[in-house]
C-alpha atoms as a PDB file:
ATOM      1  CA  UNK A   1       7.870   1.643  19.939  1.00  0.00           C
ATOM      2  CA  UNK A   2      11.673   2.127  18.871  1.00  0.00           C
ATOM      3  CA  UNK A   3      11.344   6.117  17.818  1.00  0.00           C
ATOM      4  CA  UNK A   4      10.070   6.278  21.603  1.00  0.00           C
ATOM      5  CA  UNK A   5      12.765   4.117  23.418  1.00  0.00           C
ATOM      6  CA  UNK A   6      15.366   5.986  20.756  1.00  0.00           C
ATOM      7  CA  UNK A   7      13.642   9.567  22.001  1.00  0.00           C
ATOM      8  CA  UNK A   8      14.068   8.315  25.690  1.00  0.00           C
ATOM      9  CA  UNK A   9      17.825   7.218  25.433  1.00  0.00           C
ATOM     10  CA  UNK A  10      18.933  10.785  23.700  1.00  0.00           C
ATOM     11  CA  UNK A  11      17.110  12.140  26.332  1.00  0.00           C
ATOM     12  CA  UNK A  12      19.110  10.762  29.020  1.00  0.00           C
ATOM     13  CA  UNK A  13      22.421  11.441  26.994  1.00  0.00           C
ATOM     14  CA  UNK A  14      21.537  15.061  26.608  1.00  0.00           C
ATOM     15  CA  UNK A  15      20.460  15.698  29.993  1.00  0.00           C
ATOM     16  CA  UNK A  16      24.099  14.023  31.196  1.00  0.00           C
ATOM     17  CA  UNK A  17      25.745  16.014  29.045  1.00  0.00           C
ATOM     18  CA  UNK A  18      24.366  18.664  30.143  1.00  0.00           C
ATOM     19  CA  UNK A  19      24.747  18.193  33.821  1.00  0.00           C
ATOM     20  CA  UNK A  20      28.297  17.885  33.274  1.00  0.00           C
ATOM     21  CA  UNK A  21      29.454  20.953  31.040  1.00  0.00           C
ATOM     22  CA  UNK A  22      27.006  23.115  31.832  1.00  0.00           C
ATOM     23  CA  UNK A  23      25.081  22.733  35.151  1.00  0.00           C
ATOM     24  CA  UNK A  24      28.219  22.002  37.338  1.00  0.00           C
ATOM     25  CA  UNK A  25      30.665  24.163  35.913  1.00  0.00           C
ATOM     26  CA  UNK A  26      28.561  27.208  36.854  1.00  0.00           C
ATOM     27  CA  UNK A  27      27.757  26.123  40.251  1.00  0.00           C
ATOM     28  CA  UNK A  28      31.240  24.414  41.340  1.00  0.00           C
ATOM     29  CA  UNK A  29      32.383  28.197  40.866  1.00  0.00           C
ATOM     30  CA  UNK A  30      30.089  29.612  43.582  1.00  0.00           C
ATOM     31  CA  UNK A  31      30.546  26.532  45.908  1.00  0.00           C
ATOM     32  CA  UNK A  32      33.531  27.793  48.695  1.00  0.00           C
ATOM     33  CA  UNK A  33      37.005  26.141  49.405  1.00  0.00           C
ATOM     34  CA  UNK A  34      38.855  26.235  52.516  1.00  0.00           C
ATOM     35  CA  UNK A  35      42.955  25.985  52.237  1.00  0.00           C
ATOM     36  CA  UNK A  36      44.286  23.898  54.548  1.00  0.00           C
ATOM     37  CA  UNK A  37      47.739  24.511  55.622  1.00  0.00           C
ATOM     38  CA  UNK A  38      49.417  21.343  54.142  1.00  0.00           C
ATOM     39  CA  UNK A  39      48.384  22.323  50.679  1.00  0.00           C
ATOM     40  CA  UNK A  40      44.587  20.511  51.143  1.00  0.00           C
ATOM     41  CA  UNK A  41      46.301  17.125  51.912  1.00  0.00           C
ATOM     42  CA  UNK A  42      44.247  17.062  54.863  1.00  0.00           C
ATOM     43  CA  UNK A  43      40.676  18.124  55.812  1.00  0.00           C
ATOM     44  CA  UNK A  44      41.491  20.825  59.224  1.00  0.00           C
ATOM     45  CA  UNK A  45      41.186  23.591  57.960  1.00  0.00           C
ATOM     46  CA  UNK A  46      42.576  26.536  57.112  1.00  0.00           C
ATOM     47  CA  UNK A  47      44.613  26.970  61.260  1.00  0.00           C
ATOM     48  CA  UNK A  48      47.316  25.196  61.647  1.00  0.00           C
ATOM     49  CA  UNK A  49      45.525  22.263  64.463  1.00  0.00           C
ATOM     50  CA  UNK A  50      48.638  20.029  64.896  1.00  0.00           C
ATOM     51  CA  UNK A  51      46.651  17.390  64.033  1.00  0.00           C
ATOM     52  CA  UNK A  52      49.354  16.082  61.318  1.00  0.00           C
END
């Protein structure tokens, strides 16, 4: 009963490990930013709105 909880918990940890170096990295890269004009202080865009 202990191999299999023991199995189970470096499971988890390998799968979060995973997630985090490997599976994000790649697909943070293909997500798209948008400047904003303030230096991304603020969330209007890349046009300058007047809004700050």
């Amino acid at each position: 009963m202990q191999t299999v909880l023991v199995l189970i918990t470096f499971s988890l940890a390998v799968g979060f490990l995973l997630k985090k170096f490997v599976w994000d990295p790649i697909f943070e890269s293909t997500r798209k930013t948008i400047s904003t004009v303030d230096g991304e202080r603020t969330k209007c865009g890349n046009k300058d709105c007047g809004c700050h």
